[in-house]
Protein backbone atom coordinates (compact mmCIF):
# COMPACT_ATOMS: atom_id res chain seq x y z
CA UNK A 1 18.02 205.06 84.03
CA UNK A 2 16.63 203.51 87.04
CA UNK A 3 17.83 204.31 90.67
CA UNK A 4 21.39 202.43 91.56
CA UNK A 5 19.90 201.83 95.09
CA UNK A 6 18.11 198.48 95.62
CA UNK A 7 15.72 199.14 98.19
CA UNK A 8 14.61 200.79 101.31
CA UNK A 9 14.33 199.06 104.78
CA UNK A 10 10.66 199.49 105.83
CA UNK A 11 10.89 197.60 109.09
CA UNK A 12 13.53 195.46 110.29
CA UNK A 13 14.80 192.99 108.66
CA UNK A 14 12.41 189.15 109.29
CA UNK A 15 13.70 185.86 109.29
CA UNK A 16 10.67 183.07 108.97
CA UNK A 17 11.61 179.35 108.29
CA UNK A 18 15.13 180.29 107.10
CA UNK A 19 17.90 182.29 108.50
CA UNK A 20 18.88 184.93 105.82
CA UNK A 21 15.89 185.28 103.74
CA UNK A 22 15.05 188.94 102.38
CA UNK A 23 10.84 189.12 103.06
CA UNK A 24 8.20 191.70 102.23
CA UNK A 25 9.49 193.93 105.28
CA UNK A 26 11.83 195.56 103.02
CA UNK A 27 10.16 197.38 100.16
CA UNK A 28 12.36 197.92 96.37
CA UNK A 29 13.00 201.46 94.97
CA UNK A 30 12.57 200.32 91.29
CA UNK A 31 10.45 197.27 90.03
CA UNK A 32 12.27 194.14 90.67
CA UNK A 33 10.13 192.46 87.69
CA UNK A 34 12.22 194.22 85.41
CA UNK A 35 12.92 190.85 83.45
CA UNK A 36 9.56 190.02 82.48
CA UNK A 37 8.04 186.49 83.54
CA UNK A 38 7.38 183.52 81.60
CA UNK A 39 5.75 180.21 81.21
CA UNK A 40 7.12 177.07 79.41
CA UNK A 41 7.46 173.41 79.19
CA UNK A 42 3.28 172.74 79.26
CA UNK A 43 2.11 169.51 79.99
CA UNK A 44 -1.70 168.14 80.41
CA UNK A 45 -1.63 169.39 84.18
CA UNK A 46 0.59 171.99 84.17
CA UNK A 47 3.25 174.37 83.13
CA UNK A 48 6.58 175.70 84.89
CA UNK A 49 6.28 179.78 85.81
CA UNK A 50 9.38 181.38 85.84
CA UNK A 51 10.92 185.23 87.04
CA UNK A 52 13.79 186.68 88.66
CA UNK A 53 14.61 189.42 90.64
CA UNK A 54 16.38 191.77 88.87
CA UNK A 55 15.42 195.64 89.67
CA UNK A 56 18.53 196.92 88.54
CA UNK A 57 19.05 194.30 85.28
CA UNK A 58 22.80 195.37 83.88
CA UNK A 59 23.96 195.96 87.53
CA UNK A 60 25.94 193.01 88.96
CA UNK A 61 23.99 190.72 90.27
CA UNK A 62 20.89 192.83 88.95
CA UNK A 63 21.36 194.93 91.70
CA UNK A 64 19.83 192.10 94.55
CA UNK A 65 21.93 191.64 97.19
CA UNK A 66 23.56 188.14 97.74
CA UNK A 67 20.92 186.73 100.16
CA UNK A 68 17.88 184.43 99.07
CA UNK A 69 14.72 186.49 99.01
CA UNK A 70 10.93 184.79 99.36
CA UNK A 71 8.65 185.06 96.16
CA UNK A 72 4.89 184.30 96.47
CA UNK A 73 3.05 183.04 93.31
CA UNK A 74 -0.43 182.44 91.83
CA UNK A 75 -2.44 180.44 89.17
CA UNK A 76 -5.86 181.80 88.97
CA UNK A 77 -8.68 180.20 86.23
CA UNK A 78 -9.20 183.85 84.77
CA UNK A 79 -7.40 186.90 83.79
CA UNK A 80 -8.95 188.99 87.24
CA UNK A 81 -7.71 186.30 89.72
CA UNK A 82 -10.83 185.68 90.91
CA UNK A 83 -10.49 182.13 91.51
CA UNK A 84 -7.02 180.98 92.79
CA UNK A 85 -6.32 177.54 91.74
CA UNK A 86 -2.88 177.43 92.53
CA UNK A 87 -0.57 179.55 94.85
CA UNK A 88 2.55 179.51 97.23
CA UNK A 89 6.05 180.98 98.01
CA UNK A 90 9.48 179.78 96.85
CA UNK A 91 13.01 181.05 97.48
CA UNK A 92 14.85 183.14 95.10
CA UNK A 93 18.48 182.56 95.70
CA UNK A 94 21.65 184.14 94.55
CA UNK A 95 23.26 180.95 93.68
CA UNK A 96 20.94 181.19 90.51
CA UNK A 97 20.61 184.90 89.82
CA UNK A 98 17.69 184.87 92.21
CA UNK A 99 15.46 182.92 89.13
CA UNK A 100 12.64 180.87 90.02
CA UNK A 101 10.93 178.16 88.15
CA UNK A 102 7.76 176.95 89.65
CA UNK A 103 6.43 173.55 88.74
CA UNK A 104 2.76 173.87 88.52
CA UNK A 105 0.69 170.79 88.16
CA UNK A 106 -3.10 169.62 89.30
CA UNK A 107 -4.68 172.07 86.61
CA UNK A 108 -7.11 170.93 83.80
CA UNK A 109 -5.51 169.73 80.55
CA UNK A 110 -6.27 172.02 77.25
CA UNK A 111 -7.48 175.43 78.72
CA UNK A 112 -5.59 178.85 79.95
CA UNK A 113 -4.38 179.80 83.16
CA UNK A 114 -3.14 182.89 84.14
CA UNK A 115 0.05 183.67 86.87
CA UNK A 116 2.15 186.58 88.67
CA UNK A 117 4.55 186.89 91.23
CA UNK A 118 4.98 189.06 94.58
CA UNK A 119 8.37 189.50 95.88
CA UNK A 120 8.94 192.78 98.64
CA UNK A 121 5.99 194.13 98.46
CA UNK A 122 5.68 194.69 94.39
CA UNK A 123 4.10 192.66 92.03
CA UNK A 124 4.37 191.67 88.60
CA UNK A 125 2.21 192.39 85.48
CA UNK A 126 0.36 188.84 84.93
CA UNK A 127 1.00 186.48 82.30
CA UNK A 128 -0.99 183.52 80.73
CA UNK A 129 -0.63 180.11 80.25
CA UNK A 130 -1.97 177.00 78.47
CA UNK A 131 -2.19 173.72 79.06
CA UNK A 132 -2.24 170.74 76.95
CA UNK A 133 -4.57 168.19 76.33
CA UNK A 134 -4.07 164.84 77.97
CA UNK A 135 -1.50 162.47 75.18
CA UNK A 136 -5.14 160.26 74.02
CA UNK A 137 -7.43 162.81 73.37
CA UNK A 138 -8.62 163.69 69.89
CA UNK A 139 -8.31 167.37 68.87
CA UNK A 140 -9.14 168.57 65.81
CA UNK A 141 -6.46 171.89 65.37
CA UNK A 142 -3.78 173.20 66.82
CA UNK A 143 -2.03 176.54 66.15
CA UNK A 144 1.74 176.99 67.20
CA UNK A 145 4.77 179.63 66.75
CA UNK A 146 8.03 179.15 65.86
CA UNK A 147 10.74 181.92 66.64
CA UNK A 148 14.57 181.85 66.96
CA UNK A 149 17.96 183.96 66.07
CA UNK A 150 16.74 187.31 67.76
CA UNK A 151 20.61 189.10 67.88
CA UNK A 152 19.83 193.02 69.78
CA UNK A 153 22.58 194.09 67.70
CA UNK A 154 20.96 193.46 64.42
CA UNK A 155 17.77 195.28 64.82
CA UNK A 156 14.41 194.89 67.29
CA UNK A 157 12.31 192.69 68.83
CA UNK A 158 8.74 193.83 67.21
CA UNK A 159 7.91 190.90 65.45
CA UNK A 160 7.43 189.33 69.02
CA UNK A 161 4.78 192.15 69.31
CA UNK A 162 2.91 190.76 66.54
CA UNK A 163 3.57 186.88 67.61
CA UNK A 164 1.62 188.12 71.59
CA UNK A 165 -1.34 188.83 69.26
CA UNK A 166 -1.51 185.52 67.92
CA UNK A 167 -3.61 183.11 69.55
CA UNK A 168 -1.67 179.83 69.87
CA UNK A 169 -1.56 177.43 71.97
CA UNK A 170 2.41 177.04 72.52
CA UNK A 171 6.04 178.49 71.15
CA UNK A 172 8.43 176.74 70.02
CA UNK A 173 12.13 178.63 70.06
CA UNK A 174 14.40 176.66 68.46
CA UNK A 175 17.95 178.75 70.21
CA UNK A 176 19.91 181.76 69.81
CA UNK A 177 17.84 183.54 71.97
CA UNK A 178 21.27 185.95 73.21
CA UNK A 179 24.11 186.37 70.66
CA UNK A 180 27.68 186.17 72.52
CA UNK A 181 29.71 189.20 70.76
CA UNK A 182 30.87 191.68 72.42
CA UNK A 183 29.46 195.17 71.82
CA UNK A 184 30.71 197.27 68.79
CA UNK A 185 29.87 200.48 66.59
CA UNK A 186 30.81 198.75 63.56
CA UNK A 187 31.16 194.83 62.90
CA UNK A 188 31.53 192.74 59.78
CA UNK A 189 28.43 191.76 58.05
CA UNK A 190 28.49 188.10 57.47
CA UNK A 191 26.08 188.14 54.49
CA UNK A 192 27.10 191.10 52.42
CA UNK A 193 30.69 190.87 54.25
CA UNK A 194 30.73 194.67 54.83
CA UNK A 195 30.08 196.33 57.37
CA UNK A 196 27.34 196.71 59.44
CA UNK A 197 26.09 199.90 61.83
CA UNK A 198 24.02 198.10 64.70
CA UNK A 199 20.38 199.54 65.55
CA UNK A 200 21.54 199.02 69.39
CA UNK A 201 24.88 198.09 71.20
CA UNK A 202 25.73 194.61 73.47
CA UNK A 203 26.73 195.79 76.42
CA UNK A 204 30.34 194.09 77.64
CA UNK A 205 32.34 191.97 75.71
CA UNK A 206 32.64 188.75 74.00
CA UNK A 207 30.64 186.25 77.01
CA UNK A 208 33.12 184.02 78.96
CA UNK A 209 32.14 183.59 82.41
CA UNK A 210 28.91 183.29 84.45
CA UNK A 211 28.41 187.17 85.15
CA UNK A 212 29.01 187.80 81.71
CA UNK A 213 26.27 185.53 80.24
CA UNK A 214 23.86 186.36 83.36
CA UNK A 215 24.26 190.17 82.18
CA UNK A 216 23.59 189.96 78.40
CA UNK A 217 20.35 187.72 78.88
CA UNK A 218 19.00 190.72 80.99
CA UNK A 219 20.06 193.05 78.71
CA UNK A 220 17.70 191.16 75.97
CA UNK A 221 15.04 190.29 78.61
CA UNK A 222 14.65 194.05 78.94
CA UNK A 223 13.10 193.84 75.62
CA UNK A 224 9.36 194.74 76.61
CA UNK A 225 8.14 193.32 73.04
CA UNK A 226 9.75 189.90 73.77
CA UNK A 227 8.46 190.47 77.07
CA UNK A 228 4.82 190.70 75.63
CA UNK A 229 5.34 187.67 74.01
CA UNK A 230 6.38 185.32 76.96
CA UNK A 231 3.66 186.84 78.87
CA UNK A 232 1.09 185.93 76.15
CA UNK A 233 2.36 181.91 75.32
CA UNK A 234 4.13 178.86 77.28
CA UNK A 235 7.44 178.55 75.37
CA UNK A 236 9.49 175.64 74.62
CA UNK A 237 12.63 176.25 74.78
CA UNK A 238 15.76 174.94 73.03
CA UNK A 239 19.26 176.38 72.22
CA UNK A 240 21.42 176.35 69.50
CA UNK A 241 24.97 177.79 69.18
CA UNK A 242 25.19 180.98 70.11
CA UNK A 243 23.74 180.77 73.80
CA UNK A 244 27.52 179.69 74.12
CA UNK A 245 29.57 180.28 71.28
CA UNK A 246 29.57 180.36 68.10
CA UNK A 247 29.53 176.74 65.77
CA UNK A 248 30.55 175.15 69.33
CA UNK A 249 29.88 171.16 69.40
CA UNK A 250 30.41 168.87 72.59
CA UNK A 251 32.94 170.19 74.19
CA UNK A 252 34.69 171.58 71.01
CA UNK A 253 34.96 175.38 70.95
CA UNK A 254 33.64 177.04 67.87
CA UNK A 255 36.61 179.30 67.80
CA UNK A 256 39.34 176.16 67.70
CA UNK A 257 42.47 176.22 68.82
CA UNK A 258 40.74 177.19 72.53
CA UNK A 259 41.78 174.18 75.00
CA UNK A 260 38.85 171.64 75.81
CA UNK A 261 39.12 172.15 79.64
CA UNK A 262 38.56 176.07 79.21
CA UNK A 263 35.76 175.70 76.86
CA UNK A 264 34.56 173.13 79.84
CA UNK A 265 34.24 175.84 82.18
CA UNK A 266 32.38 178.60 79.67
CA UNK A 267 29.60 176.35 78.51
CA UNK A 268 28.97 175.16 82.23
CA UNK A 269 28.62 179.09 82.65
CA UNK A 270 26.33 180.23 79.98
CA UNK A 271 24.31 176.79 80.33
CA UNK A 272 23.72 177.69 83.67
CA UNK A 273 22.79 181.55 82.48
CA UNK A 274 20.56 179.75 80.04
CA UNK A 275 18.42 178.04 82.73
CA UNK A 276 18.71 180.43 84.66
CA UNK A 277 16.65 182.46 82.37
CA UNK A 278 14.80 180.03 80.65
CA UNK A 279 10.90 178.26 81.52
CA UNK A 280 12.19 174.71 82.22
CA UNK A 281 11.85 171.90 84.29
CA UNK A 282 14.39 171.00 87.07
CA UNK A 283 14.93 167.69 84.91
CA UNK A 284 16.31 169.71 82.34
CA UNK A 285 18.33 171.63 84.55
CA UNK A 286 21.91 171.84 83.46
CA UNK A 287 24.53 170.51 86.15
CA UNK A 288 28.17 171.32 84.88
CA UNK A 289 27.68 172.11 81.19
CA UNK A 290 25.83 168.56 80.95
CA UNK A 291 22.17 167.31 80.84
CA UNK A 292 19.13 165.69 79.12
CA UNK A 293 17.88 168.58 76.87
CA UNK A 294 15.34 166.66 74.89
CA UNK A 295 12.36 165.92 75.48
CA UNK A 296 8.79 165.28 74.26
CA UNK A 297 5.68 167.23 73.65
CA UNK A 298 2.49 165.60 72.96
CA UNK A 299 -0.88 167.27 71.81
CA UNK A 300 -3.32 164.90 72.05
CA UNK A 301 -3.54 162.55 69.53
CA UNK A 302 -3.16 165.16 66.25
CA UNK A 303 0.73 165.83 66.82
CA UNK A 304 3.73 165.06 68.90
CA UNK A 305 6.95 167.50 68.76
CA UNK A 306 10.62 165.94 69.38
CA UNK A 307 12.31 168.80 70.68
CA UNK A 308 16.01 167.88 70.03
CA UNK A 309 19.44 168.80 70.77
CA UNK A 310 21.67 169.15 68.10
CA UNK A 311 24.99 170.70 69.67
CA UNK A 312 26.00 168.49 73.00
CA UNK A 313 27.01 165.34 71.62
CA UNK A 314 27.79 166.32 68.06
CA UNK A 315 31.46 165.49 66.41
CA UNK A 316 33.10 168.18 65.22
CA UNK A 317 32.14 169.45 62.07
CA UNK A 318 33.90 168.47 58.79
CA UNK A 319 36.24 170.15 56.44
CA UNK A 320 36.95 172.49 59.20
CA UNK A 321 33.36 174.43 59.81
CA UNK A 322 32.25 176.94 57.10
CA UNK A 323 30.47 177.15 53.76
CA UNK A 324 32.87 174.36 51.97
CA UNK A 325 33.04 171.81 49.03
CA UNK A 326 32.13 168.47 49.90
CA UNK A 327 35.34 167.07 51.50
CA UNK A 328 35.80 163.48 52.62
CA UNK A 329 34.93 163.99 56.14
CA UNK A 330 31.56 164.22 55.13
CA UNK A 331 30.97 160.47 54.83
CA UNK A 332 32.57 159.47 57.99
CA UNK A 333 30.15 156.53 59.38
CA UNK A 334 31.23 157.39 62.96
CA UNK A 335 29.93 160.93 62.96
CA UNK A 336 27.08 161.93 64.75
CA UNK A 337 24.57 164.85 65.33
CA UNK A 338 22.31 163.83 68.07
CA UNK A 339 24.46 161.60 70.10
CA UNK A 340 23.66 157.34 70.32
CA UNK A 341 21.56 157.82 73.09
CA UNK A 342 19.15 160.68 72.03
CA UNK A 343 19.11 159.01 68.34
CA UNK A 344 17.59 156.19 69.92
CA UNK A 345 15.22 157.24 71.82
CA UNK A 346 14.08 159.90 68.60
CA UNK A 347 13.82 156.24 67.16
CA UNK A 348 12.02 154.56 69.42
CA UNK A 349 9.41 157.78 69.88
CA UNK A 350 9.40 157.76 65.57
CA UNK A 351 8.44 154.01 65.39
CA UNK A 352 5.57 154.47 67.73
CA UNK A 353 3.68 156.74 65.20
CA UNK A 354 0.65 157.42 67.83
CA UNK A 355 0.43 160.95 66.94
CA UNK A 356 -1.45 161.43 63.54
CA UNK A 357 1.63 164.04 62.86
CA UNK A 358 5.29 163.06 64.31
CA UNK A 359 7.53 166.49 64.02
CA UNK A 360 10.70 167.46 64.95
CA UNK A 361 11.56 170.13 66.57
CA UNK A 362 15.36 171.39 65.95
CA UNK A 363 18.30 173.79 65.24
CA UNK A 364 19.99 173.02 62.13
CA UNK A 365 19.01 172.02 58.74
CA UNK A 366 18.41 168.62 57.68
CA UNK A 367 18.33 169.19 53.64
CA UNK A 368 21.63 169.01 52.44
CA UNK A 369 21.63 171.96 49.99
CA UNK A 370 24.09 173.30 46.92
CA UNK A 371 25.01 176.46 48.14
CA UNK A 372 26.57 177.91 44.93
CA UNK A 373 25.51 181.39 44.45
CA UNK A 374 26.65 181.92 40.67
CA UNK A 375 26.07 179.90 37.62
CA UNK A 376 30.10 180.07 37.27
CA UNK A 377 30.97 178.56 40.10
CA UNK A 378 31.57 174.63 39.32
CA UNK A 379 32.38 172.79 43.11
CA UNK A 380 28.80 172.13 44.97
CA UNK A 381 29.37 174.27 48.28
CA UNK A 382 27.68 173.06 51.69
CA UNK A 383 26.83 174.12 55.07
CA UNK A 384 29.52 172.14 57.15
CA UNK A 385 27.48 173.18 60.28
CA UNK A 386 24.58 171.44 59.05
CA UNK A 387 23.11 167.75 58.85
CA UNK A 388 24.78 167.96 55.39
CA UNK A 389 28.27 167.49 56.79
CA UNK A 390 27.36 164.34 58.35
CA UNK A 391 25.49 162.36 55.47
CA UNK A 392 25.52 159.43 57.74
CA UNK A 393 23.93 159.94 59.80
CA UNK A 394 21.57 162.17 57.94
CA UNK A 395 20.68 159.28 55.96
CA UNK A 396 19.96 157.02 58.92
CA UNK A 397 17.30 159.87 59.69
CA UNK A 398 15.45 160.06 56.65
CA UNK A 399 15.71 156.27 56.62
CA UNK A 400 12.82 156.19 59.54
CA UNK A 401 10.75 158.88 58.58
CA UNK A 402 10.11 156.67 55.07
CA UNK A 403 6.92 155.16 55.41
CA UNK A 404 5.12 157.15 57.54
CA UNK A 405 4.23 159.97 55.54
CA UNK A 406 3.22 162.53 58.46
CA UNK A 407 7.20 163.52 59.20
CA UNK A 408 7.15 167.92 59.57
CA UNK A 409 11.35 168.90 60.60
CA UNK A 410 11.05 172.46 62.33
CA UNK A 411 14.49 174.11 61.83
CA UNK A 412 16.21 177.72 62.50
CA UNK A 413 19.70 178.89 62.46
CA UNK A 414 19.70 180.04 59.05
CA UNK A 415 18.23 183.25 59.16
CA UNK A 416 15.90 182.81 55.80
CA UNK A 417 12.79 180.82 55.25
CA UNK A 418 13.04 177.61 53.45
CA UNK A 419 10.38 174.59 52.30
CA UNK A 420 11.89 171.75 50.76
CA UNK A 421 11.32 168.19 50.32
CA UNK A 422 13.50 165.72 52.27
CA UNK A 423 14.49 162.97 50.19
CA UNK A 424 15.81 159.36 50.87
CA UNK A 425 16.39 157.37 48.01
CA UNK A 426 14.93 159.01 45.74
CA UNK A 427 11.54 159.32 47.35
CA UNK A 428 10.11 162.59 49.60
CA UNK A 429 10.03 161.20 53.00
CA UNK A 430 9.34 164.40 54.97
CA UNK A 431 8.93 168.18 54.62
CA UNK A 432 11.16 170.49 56.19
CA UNK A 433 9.86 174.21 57.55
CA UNK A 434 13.24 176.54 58.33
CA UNK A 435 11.66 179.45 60.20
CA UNK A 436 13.83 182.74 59.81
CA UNK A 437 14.79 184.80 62.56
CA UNK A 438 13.33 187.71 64.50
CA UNK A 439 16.22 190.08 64.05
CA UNK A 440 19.31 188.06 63.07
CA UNK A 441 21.13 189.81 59.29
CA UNK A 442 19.03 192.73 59.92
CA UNK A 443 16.32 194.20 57.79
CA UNK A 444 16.78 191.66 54.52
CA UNK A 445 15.03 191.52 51.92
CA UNK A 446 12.71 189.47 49.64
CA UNK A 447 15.39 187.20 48.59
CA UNK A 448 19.17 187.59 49.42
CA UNK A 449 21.72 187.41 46.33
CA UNK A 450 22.10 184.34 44.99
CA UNK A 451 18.75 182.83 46.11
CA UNK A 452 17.68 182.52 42.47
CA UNK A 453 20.77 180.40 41.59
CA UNK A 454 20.03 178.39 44.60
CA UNK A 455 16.01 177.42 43.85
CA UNK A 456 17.81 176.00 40.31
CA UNK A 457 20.69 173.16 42.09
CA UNK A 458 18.05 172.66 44.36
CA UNK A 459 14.99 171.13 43.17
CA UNK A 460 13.50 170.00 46.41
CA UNK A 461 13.72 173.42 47.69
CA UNK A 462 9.96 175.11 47.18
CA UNK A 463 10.23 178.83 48.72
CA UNK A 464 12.97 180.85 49.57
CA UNK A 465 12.75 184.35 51.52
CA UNK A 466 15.28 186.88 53.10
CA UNK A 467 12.76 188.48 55.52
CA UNK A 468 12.81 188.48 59.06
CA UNK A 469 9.46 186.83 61.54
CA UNK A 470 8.37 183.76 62.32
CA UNK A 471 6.43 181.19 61.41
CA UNK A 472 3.18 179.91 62.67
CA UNK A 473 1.69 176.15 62.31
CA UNK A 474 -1.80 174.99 61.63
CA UNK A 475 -2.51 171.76 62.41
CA UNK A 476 -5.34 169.42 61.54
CA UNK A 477 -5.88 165.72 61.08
CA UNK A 478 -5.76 165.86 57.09
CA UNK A 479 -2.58 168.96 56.76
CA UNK A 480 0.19 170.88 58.45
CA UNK A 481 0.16 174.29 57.25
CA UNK A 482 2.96 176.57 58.18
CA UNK A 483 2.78 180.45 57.35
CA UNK A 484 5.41 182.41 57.06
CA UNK A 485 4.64 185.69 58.87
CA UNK A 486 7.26 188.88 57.86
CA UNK A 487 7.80 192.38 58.54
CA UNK A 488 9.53 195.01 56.72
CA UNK A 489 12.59 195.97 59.07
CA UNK A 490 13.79 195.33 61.99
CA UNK A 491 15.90 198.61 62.27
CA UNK A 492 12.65 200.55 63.37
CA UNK A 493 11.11 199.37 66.27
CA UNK A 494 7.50 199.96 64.86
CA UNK A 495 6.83 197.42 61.91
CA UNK A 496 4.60 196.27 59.32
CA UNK A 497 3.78 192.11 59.19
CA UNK A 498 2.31 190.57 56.25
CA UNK A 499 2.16 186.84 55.66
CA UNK A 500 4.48 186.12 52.77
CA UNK A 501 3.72 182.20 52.03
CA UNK A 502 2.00 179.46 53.25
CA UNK A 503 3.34 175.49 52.76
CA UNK A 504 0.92 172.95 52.87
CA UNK A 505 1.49 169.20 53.40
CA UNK A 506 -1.62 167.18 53.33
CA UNK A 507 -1.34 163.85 55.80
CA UNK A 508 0.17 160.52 53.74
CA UNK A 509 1.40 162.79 51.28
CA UNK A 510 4.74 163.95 51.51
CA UNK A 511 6.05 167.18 50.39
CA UNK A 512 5.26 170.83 50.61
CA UNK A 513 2.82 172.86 48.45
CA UNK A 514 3.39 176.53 48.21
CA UNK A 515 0.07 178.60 48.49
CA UNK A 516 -0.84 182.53 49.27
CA UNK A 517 2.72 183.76 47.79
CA UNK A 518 2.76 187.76 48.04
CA UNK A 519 5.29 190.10 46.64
């Protein structure tokens, strides 16, 4: 356990530029780096760096005393910080957990950087970045991960051990990077609907308020294998569900019954925990549970990623949430998923087509699947938190990616890899890549029960897998290949990856093929 002292006073106490700021006169007992850095949100000249102060991580507060505290920082052109191309000081303040997110630009487009921090006299292990290419140049490749659904309860963090050895030139985490239960020795198991021992306990209970949220993502940030990873590769980041609650929407609580204004106040908090801890821009910077979470990433001229919000301005889901039949909500026209704003400007970005690929990066599935399990069962069962339950719009999304035959959907959230075909009017308009999870249902297995009845009332669908990983994408003018990277448990910390699959779609063409299959 580390020390429950913060630091010692070296000197007296220095005030410079601003009354009340903690400076390198005052030295920590225990690393205040504990967290890890990061770097996210690249862009042609540039990338945001981002750490906080947090020596004692599940203390409150993380053990920093509530006073801002100056953090120097540096961008250097190689891994020995020989040449500094970047460097200055900004103020880590209580008011947001004493996080910092640095917004480095002048750099060169398409090449690495690498970054660390100095705050009282201790400094942090380095990280690298990458920049990317400017929107109009041509590039040939590009190689990218895709990670989500990493619940501590469930099992560890190694596959992000394997993903630091990749060499790619972003992440993309499509959300559900903390899990909101409350810690417990035994739980229900949602797939096998047992019960389930977890490899390693939540601390606190369900997440409600700001200190709550604040706590569990340093309990996950601990992590030093998902630390390896963010100090390897710029991230992306999005969120999903359970970075609040459960199936929330808007401001509808995923738990119902729970009174709009309360749920108000507990996704302001743990949207605010979520920057907080998160590589992002100050645009994207939530103020009061709102904000403009979407956003654009262009590389070069061979791809550009829609990274998309699929839970603020969503109506509620139909048939009351859950794995249902078809009910008549599911056709209402007014229903939406992305909100009349963001669906527009998805539009406007799809009708451009300057990329040669346009993909999507999101949370929930697009394909509306048959989820019957057993040949006996007769009603065709969906996922109501889904695109499914809102075939309107649905539709009105496949409707623009017909024609342009270079459409790839990234999706998470279901804990499995999927390929399937997505299909408007009877013709394959895009191809759909659901990446599974890093730790989310546990160890797995090859395919879950069931997943054999599924391929059959599913003909689009192409692969199927119960493992847990992530995927990585390699990109050229003429295909999108996406490989489906595994490893055999996630109950042991030490693991075994293998790549299970790889789907191909070639450019103008379509639909997945399924190539490299291993047992």
């Amino acid at each position: 356990m580390l020390s429950r002292r913060l630091f010692i006073a070296a000197a007296p106490l220095t005030v410079i530029g601003a009354p009340g700021i903690l400076r390198a006169q005052s030295v920590f007992r225990t690393f205040p780096f504990a967290l890890g850095i990061a770097s996210g949100d690249p862009s042609p000249d540039g990338f945001v760096i981002w750490t906080r102060l947090a020596p004692e991580p599940l203390d409150p507060h993380g053990g920093m005393p509530m006073t801002p505290m100056a953090v120097e920082w540096e961008v250097a052109s190689d891994d020995r910080f020989a040449t500094i191309v970047g460097k200055g000081e900004v103020i880590a303040r209580p008011e947001t957990a004493h996080s910092v997110h640095v917004e480095v630009s002048a750099l060169q487009p398409n090449r690495p950087y690498w970054y660390r921090f100095t705050a009282g006299g201790e400094r942090s292990f380095s990280g690298r970045a990458r920049t990317l290419p400017l929107a109009g140049a041509t590039m040939d490749k590009l190689k990218f991960g895709v990670v989500g659904c990493q619940n501590f309860e469930d099992g560890y963090f190694g596959a992000y051990n394997h993903l630091a050895r990749e060499e790619l030139d972003f992440v993309f985490h499509y959300g559900d990077y903390i899990y909101e239960y409350g810690g417990s020795p035994t739980r229900a198991n949602y797939f096998s609907g047992g019960l389930q021992v977890p490899v390693r306990l939540h601390v606190g209970q369900n997440l409600y308020d700001l200190a709550d949220y604040r706590q569990r993502y340093a309990q996950y940030k601990t992590d030093t294998d998902l630390q390896r990873a963010h100090a390897a590769h710029s991230f992306f980041p999005t969120f999903d569900d359970h970075e609040i609650e459960n199936n929330w929407v808007a401001g509808i609580s995923g738990g119902r019954g729970v009174p709009a204004e309360a749920f108000e106040l507990r996704r302001a908090a743990a949207l605010q925990a979520w920057y907080e801890h998160m590589p992002i821009r100050r645009a994207n910077m939530p103020r009061f549970g709102t904000g403009q979470f979407h956003r654009t990433a262009r590389f070069g001229n061979l791809a550009e990623i829609q990274l998309l919000d699929t839970r603020s301005y969503r109506s509620d889901q139909a048939c009351d949430d859950g794995f249902k039949p078809l009910c008549e909500g599911v056709g209402d026209k007014t229903a939406q998923v992305l909100g009349a704003e963001q669906e527009a400007w998805l539009a406007k970005n799809l009708s451009r087509n300057q990329a040669r690929w346009n993909c999507l990066g999101q949370q929930i599935m697009m394909m509306s699947l048959d989820r019957r399990r057993a040949a006996n069962e007769d009603t065709r069962i969906a996922n109501m938190d889904s695109w499914a339950a809102y075939e309107v719009p649905r539709q009105r999304m496949l409707s623009r990616m017909a024609g342009l035959g270079n459409v790839i959907v990234l999706t998470g959230d279901e804990h499995q890899n999927f390929v399937g075909d997505l299909v408007h009017n009877d013709k394959v308009v895009g191809t759909e890549i659901v990446a599974t999870s890093i730790s989310s249902g546990g160890d797995g297995s090859d395919l879950r029960y069931g997943s054999e009845q599924m391929m059959k009332n599913n003909p689009e669908l192409k692969f199927l897998n119960d493992q847990r990983g992530y995927v990585v994408c390699e990109v050229t003018p003429d295909a999108w290949l996406s490989h489906f990277q595994v490893v055999d448990k996630v109950s042991l910390r030490p693991n075994i990856m293998k790549r299970r699959a790889t789907a191909e779609v070639a450019h103008g063409t379509p639909g997945a093929q399924m190539t490299g299959l291993s047992a």
